[in-house]
PDB file of N, CA and C in Angstrom:
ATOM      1  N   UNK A   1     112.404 187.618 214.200  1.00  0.00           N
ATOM      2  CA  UNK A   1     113.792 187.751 214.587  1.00  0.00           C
ATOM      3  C   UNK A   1     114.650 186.892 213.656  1.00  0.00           C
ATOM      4  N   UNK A   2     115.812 187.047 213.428  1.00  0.00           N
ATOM      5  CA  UNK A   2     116.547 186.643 212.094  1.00  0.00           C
ATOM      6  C   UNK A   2     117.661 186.024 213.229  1.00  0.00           C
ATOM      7  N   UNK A   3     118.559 185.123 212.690  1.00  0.00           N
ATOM      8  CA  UNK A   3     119.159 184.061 213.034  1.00  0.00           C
ATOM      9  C   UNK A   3     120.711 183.861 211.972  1.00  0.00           C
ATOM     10  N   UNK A   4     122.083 183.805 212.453  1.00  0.00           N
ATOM     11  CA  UNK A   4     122.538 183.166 211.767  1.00  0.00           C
ATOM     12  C   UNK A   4     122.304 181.640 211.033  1.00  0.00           C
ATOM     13  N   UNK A   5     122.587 180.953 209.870  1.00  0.00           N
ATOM     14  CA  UNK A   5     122.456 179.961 209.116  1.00  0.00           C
ATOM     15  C   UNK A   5     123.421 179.721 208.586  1.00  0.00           C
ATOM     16  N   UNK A   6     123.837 178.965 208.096  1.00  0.00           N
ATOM     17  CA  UNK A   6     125.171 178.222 207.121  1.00  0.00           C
ATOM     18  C   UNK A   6     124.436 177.068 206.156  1.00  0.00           C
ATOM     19  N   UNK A   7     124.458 177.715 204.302  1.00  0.00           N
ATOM     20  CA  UNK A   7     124.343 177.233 203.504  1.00  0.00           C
ATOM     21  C   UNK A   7     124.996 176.405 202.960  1.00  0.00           C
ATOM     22  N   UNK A   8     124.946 175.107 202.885  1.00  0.00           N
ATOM     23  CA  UNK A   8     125.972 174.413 202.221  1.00  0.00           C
ATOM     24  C   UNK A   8     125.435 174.200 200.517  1.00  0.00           C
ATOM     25  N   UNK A   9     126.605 173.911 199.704  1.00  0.00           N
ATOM     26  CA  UNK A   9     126.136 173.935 198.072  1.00  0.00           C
ATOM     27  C   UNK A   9     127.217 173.210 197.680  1.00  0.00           C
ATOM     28  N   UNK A  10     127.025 172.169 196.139  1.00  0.00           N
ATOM     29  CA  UNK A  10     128.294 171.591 195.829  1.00  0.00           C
ATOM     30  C   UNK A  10     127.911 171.195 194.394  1.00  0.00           C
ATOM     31  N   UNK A  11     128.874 171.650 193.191  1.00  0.00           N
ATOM     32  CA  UNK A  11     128.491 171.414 191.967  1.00  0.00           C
ATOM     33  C   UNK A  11     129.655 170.899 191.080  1.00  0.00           C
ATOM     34  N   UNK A  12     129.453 169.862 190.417  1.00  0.00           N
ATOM     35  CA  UNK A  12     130.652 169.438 189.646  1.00  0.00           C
ATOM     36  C   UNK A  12     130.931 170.272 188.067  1.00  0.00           C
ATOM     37  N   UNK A  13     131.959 170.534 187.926  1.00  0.00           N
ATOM     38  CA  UNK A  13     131.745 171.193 186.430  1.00  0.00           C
ATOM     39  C   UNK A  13     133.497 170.429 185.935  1.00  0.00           C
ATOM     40  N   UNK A  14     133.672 171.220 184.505  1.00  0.00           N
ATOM     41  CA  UNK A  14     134.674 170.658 183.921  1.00  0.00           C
ATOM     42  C   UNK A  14     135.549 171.456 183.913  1.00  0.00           C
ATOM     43  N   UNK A  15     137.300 171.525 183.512  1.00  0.00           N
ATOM     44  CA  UNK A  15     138.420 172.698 183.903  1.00  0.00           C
ATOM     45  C   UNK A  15     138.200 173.504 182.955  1.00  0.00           C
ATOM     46  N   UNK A  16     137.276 174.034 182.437  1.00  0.00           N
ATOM     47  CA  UNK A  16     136.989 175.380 181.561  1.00  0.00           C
ATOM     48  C   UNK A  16     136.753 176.647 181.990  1.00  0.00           C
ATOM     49  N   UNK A  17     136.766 177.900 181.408  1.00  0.00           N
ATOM     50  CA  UNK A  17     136.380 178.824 182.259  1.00  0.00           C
ATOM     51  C   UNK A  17     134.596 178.835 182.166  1.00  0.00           C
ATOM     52  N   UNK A  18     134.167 178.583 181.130  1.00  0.00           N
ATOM     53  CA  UNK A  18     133.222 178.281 180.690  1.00  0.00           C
ATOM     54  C   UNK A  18     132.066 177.328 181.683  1.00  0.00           C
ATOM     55  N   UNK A  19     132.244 176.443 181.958  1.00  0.00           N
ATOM     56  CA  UNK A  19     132.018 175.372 182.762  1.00  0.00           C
ATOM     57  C   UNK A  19     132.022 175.910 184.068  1.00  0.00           C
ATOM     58  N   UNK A  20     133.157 176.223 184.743  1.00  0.00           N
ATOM     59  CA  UNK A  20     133.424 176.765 186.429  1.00  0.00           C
ATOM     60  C   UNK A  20     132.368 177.990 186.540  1.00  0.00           C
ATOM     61  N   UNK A  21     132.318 179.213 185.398  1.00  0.00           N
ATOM     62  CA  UNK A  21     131.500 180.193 185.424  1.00  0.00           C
ATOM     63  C   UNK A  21     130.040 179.266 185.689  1.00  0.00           C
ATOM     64  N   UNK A  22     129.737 178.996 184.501  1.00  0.00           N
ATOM     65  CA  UNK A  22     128.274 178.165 184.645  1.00  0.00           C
ATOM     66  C   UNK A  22     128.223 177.452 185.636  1.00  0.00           C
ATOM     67  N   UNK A  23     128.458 176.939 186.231  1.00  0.00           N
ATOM     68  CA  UNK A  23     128.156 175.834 186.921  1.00  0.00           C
ATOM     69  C   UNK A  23     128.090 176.856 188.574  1.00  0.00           C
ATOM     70  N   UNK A  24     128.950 177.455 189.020  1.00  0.00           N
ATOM     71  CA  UNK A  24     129.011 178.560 189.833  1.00  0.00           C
ATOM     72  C   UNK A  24     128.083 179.142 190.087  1.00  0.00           C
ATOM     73  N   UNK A  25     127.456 179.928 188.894  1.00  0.00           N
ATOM     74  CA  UNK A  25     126.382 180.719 188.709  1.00  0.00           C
ATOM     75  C   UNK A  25     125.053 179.887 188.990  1.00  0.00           C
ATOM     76  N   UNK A  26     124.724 179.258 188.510  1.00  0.00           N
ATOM     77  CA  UNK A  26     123.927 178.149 189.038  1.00  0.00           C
ATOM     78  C   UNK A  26     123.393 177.433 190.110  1.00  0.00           C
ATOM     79  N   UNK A  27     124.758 176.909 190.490  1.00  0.00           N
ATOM     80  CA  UNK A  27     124.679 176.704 192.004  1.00  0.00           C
ATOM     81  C   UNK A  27     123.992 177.916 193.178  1.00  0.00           C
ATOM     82  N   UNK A  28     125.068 179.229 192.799  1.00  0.00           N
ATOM     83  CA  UNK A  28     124.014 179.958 193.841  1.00  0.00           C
ATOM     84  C   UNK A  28     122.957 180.938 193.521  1.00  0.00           C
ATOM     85  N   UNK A  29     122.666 180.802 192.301  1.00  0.00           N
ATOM     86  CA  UNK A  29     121.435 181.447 191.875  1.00  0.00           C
ATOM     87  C   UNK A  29     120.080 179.859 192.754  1.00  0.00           C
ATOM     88  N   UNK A  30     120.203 178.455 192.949  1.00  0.00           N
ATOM     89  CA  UNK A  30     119.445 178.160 193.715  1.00  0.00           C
ATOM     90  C   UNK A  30     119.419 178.385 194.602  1.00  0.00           C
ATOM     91  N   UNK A  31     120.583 178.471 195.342  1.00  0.00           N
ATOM     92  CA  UNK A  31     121.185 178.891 196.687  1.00  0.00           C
ATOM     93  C   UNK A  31     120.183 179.974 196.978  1.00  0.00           C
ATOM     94  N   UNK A  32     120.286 180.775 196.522  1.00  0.00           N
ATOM     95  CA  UNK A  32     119.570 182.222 196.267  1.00  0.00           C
ATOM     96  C   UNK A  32     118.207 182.276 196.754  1.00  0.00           C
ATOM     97  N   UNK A  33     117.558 181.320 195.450  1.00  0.00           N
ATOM     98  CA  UNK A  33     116.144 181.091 194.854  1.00  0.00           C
ATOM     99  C   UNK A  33     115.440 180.540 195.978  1.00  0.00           C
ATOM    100  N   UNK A  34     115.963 178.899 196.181  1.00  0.00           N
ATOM    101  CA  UNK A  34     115.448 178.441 197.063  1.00  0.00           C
ATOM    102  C   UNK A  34     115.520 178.593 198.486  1.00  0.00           C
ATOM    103  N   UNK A  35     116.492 179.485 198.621  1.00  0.00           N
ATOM    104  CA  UNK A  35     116.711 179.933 200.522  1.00  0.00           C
ATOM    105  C   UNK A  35     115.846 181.509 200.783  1.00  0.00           C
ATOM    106  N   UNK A  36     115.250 181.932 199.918  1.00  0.00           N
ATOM    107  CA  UNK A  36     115.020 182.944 199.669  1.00  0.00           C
ATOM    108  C   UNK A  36     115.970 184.517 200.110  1.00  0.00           C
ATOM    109  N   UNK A  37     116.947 184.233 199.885  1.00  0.00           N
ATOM    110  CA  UNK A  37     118.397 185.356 200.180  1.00  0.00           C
ATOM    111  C   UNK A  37     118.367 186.140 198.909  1.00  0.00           C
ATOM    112  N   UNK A  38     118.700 187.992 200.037  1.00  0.00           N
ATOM    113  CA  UNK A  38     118.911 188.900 199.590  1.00  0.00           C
ATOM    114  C   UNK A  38     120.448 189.306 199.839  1.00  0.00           C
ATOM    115  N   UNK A  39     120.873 190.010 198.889  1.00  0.00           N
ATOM    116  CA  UNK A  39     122.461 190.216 198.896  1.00  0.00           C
ATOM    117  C   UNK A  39     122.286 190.714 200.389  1.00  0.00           C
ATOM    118  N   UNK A  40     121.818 191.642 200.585  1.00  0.00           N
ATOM    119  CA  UNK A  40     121.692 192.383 202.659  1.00  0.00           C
ATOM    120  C   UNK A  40     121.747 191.196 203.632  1.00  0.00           C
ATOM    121  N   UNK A  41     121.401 190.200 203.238  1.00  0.00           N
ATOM    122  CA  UNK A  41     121.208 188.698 204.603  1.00  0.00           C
ATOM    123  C   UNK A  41     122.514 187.700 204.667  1.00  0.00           C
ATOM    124  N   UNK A  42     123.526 188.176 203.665  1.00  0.00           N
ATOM    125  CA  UNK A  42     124.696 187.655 203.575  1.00  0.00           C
ATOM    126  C   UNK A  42     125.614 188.126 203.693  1.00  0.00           C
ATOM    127  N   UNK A  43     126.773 186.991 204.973  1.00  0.00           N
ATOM    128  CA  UNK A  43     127.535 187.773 205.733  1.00  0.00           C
ATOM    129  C   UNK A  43     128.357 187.601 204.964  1.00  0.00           C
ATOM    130  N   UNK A  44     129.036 186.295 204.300  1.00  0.00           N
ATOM    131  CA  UNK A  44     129.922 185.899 203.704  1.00  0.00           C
ATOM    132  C   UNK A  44     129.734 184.777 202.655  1.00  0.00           C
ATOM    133  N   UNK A  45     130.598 184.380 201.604  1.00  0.00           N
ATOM    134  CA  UNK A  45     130.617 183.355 200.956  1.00  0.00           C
ATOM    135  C   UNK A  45     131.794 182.989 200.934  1.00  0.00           C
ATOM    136  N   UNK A  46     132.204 181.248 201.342  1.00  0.00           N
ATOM    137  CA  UNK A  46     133.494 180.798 201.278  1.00  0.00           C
ATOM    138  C   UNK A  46     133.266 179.535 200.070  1.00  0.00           C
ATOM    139  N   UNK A  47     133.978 179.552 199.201  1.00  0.00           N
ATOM    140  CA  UNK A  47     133.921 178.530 197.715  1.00  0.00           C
ATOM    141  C   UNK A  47     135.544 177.610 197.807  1.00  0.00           C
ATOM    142  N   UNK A  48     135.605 176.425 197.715  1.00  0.00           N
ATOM    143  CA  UNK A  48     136.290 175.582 197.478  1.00  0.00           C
ATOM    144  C   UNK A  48     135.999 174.615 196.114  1.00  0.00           C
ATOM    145  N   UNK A  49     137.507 174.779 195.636  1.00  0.00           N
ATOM    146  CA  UNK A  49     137.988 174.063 194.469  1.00  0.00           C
ATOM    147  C   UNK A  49     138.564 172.807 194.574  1.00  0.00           C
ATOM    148  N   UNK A  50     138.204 171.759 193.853  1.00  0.00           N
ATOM    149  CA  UNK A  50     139.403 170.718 193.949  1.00  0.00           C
ATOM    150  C   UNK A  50     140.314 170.680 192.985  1.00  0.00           C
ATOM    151  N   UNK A  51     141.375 170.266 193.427  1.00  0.00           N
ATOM    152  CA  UNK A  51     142.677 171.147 192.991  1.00  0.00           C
ATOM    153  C   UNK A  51     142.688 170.695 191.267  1.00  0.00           C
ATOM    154  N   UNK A  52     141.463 170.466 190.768  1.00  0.00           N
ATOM    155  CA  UNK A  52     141.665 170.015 189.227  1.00  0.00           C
ATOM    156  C   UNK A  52     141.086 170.654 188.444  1.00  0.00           C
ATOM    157  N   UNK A  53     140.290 171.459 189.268  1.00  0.00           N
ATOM    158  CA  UNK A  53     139.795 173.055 189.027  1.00  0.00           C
ATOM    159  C   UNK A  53     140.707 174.065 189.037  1.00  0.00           C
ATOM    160  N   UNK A  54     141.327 174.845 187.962  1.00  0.00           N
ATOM    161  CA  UNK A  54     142.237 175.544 188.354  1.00  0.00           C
ATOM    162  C   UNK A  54     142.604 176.355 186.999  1.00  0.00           C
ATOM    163  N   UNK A  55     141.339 176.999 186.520  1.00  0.00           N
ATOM    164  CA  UNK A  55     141.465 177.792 185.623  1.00  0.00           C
ATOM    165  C   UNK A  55     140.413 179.352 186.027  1.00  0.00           C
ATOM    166  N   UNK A  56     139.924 178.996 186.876  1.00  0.00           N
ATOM    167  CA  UNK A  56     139.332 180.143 187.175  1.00  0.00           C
ATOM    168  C   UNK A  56     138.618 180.373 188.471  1.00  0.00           C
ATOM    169  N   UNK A  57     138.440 181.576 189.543  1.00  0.00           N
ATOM    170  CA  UNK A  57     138.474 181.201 190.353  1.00  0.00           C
ATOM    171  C   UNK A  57     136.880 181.407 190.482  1.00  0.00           C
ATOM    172  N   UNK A  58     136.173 180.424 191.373  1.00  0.00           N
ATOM    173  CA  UNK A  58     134.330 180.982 191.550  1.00  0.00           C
ATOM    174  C   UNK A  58     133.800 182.030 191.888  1.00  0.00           C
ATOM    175  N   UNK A  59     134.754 182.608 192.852  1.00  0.00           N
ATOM    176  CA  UNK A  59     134.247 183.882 193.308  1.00  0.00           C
ATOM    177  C   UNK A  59     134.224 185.118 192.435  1.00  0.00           C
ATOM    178  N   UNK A  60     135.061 185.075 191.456  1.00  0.00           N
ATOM    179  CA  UNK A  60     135.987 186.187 190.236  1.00  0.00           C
ATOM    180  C   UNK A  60     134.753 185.823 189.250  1.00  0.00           C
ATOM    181  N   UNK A  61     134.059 184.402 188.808  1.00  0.00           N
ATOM    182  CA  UNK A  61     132.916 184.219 188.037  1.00  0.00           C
ATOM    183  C   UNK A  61     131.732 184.766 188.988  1.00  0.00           C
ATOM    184  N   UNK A  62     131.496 184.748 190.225  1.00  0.00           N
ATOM    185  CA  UNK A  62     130.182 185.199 190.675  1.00  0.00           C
ATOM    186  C   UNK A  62     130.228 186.509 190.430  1.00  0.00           C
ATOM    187  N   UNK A  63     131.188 187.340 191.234  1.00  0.00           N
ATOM    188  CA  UNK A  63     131.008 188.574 191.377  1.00  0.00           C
ATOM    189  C   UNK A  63     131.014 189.564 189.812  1.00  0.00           C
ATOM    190  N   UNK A  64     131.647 188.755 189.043  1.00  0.00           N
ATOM    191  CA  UNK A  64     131.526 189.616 187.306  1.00  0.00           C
ATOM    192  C   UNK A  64     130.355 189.324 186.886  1.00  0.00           C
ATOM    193  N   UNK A  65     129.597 187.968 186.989  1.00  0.00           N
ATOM    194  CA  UNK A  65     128.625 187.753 186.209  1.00  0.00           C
ATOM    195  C   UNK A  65     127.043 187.659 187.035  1.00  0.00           C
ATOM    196  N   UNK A  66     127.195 187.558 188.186  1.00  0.00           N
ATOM    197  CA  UNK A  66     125.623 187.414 188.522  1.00  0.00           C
ATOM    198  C   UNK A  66     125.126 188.628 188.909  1.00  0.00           C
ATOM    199  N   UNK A  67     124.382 188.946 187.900  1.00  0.00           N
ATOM    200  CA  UNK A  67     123.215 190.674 188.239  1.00  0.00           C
ATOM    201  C   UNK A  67     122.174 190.320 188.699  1.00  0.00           C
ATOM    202  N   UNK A  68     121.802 189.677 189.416  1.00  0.00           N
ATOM    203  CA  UNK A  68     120.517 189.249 190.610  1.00  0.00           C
ATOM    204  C   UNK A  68     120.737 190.031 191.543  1.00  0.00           C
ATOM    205  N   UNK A  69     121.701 190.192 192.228  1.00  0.00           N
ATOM    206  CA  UNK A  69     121.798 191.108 193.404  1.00  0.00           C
ATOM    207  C   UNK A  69     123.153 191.499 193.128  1.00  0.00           C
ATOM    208  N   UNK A  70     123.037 192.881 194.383  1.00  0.00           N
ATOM    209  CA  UNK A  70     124.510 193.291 194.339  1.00  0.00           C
ATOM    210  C   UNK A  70     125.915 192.753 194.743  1.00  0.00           C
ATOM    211  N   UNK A  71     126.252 191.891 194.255  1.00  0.00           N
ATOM    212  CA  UNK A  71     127.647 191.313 194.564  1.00  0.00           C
ATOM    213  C   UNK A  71     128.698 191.958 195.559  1.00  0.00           C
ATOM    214  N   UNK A  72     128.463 193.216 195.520  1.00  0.00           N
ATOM    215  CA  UNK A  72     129.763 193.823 195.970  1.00  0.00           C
ATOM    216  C   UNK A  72     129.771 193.963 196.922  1.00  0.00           C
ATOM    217  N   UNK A  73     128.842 193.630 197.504  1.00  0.00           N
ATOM    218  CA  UNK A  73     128.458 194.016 199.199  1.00  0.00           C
ATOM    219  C   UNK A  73     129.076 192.895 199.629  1.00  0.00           C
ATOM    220  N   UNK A  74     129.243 191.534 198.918  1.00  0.00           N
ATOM    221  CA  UNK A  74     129.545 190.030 199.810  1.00  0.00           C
ATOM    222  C   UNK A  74     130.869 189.616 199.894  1.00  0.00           C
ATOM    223  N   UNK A  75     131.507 189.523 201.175  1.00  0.00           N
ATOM    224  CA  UNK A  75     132.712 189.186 201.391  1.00  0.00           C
ATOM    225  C   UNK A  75     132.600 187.853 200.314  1.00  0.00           C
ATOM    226  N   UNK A  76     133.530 187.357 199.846  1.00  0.00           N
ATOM    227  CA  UNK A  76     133.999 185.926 199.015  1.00  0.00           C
ATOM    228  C   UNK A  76     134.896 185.661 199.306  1.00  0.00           C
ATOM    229  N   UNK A  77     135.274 184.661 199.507  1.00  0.00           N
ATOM    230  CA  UNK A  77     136.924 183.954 199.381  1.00  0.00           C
ATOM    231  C   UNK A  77     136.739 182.379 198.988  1.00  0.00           C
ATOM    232  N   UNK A  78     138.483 181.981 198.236  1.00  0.00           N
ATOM    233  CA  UNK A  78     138.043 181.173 197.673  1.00  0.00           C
ATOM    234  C   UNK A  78     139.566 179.930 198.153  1.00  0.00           C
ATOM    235  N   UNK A  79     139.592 178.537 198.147  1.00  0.00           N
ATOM    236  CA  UNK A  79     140.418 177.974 198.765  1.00  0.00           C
ATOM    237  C   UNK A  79     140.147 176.647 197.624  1.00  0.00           C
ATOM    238  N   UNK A  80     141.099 176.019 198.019  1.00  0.00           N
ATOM    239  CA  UNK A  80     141.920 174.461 197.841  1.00  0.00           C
ATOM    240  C   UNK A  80     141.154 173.847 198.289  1.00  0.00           C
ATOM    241  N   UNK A  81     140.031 172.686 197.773  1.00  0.00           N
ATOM    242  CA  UNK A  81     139.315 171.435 198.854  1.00  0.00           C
ATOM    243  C   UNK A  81     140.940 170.721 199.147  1.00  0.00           C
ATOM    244  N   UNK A  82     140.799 170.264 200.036  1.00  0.00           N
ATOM    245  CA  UNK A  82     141.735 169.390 200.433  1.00  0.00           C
ATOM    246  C   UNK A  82     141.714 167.960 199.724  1.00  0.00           C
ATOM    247  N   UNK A  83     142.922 167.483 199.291  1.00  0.00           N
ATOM    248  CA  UNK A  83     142.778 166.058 198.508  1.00  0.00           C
ATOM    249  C   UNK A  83     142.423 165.261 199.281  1.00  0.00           C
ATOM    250  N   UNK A  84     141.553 164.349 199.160  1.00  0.00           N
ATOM    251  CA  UNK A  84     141.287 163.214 199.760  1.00  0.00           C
ATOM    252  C   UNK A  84     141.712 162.152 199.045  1.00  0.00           C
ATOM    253  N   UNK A  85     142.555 161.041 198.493  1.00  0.00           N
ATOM    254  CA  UNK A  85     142.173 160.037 197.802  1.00  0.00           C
ATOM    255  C   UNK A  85     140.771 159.604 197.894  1.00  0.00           C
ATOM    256  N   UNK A  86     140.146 159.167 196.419  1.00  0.00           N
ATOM    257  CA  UNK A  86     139.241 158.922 196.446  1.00  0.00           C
ATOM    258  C   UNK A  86     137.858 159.538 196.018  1.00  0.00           C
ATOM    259  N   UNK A  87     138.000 160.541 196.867  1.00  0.00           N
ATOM    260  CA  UNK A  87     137.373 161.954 196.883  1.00  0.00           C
ATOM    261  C   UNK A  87     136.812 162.665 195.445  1.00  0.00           C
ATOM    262  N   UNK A  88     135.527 162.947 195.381  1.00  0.00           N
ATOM    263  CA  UNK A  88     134.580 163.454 193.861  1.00  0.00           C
ATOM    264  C   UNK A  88     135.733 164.241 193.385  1.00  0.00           C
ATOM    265  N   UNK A  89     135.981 164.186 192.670  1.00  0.00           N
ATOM    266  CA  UNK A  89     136.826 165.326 191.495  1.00  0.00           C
ATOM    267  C   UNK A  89     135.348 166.463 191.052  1.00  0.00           C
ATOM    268  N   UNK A  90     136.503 167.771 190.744  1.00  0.00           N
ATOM    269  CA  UNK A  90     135.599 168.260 189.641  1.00  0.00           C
ATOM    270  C   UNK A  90     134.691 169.299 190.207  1.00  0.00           C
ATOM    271  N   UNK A  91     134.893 169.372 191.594  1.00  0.00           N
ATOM    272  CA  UNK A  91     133.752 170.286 192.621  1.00  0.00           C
ATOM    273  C   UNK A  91     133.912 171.391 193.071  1.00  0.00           C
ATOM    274  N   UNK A  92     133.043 171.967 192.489  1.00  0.00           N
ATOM    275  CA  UNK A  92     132.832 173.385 193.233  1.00  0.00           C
ATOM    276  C   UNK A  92     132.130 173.266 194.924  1.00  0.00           C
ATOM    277  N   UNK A  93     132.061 173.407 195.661  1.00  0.00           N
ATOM    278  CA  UNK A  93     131.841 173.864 197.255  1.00  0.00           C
ATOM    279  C   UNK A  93     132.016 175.321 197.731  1.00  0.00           C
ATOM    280  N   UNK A  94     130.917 175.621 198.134  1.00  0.00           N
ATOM    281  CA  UNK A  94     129.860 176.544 198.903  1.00  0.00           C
ATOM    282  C   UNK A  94     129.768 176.476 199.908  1.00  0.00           C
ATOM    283  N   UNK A  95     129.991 177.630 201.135  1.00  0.00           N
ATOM    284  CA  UNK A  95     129.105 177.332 202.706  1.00  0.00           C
ATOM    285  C   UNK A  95     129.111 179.444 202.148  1.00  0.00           C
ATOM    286  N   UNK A  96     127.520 179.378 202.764  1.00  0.00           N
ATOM    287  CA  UNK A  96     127.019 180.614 202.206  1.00  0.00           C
ATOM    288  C   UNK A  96     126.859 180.815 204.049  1.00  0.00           C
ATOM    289  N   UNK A  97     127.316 182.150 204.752  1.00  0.00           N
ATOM    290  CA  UNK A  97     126.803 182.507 206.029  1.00  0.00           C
ATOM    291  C   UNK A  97     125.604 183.203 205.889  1.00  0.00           C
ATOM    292  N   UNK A  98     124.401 183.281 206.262  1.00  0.00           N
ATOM    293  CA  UNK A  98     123.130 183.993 206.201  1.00  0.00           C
ATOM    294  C   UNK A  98     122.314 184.236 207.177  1.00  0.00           C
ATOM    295  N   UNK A  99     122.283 186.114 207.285  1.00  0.00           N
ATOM    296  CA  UNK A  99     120.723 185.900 208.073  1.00  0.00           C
ATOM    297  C   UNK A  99     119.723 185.240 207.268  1.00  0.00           C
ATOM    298  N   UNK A 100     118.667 185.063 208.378  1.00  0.00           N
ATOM    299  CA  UNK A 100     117.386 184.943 207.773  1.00  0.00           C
ATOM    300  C   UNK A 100     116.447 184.495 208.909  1.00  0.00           C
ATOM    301  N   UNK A 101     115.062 184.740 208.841  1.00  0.00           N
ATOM    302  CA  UNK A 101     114.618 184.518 209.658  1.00  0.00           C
ATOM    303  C   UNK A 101     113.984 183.189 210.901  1.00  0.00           C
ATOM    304  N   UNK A 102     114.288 183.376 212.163  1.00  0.00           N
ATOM    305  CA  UNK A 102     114.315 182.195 212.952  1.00  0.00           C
ATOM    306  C   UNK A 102     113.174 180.924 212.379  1.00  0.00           C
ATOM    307  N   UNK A 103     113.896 179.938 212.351  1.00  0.00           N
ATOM    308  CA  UNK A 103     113.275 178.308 212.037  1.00  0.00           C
ATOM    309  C   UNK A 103     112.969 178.802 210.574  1.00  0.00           C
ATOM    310  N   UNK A 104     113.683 179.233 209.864  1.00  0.00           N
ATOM    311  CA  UNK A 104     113.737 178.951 208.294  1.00  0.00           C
ATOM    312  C   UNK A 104     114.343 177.503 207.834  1.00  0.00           C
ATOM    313  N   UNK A 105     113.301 177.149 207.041  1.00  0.00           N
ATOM    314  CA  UNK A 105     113.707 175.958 206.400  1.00  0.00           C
ATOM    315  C   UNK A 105     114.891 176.103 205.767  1.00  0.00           C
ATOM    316  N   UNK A 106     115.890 175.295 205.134  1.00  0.00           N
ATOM    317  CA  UNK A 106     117.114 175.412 204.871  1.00  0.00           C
ATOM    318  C   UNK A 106     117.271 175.024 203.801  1.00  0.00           C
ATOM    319  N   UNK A 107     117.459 175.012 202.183  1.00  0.00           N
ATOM    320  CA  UNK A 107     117.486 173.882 201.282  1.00  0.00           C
ATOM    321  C   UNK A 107     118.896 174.463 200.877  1.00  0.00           C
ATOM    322  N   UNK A 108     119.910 173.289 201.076  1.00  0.00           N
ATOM    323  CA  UNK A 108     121.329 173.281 200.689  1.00  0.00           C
ATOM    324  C   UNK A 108     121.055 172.698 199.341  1.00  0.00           C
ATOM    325  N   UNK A 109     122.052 173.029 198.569  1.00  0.00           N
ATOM    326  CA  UNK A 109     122.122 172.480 197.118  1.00  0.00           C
ATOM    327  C   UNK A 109     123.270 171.852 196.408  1.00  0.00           C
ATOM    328  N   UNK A 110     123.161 170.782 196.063  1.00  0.00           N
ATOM    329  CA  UNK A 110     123.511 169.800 195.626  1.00  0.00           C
ATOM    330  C   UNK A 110     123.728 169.586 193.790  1.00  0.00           C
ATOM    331  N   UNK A 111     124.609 169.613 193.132  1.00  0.00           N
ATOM    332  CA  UNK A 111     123.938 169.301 191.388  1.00  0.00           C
ATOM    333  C   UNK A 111     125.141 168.752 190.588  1.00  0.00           C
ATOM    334  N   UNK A 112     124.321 168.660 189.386  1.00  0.00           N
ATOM    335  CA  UNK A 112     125.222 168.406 188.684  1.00  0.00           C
ATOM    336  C   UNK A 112     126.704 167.344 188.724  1.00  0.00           C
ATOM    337  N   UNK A 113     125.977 166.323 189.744  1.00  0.00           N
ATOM    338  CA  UNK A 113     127.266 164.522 189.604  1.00  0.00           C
ATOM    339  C   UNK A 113     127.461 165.448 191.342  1.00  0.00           C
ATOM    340  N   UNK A 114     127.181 166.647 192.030  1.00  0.00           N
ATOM    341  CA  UNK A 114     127.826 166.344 193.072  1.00  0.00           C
ATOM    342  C   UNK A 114     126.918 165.738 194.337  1.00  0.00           C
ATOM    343  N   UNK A 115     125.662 165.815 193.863  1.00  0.00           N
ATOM    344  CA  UNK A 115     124.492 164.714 194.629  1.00  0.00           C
ATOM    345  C   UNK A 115     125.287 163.841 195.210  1.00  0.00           C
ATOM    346  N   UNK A 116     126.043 163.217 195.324  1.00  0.00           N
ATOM    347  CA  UNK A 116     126.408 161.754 195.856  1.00  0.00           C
ATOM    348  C   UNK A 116     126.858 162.477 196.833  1.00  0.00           C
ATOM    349  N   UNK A 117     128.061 163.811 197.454  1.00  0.00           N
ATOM    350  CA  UNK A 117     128.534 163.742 198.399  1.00  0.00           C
ATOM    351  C   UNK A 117     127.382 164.148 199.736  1.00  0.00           C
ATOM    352  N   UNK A 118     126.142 164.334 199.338  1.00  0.00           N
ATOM    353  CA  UNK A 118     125.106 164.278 200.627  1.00  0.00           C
ATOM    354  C   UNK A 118     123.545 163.902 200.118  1.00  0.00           C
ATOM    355  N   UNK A 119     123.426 162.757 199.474  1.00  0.00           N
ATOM    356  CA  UNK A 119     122.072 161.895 199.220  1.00  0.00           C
ATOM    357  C   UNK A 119     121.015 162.838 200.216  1.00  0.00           C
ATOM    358  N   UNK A 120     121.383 162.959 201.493  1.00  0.00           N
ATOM    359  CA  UNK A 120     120.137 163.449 202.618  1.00  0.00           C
ATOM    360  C   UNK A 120     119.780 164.876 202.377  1.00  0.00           C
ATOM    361  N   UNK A 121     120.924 165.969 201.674  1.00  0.00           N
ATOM    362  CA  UNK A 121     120.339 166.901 200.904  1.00  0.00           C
ATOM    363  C   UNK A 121     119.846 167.185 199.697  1.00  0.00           C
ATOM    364  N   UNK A 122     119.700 166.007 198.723  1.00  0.00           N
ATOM    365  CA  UNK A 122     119.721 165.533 197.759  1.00  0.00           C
ATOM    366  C   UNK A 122     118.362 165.510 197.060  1.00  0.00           C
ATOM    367  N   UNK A 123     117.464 166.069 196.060  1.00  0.00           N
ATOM    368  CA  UNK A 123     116.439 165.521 196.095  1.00  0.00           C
ATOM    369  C   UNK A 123     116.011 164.999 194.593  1.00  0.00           C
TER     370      UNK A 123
END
């Protein structure tokens, strides 16, 4: 029996289009890899920018460039992290909605300088 889940993911890149693409792609190609998700087990993807990101949007890089699965099937939307003073610059953020099946292990992903905002998913 399959179960809703909520993926969390978070990757730092630089204001390039170059950079936001890569780093994007990346992020949920582990997302992917290591949760073992098929485009069919995903309800949605919601991606947040911090506002210093702002040359391209993640979802506009996933859906053009990743041919692993069919993109077109996955709702995306994409938003503003909220400023925090203080707060990691530079981050891409992920919450992936997913079936998958009951008491699946979960591996959220973390990379690239954004490790620090959850050490406990961190490895």
């Amino acid at each position: 029996m399959k179960r809703l889940y909520a993926i969390r993911g978070a990757v730092c890149a630089e204001n390039t289009k170059e950079s936001i693409r890569e780093q994007t792609l990346n992020m949920c190609e582990q997302i992917f890899l290591q949760n073992n998700i098929d485009a069919g087990d995903v309800v949605s993807m919601h991606f947040s920018l911090t506002k210093d990101l702002d040359v391209l949007n993640p979802c506009a890089a996933f859906r053009k460039e990743y041919k692993k699965i069919d993109t077109s099937i996955i709702p995306l939307f994409c938003t503003q992290e909220a400023y925090i003073q203080g707060g990691l610059q530079k981050v891409i953020r992920l919450i992936v909605h997913v079936y998958l099946e009951e008491n699946s292990t979960i591996n959220h992903i973390y990379l690239n300088g954004a490790e620090i905002l959850r050490p406990d998913f961190s490895k």
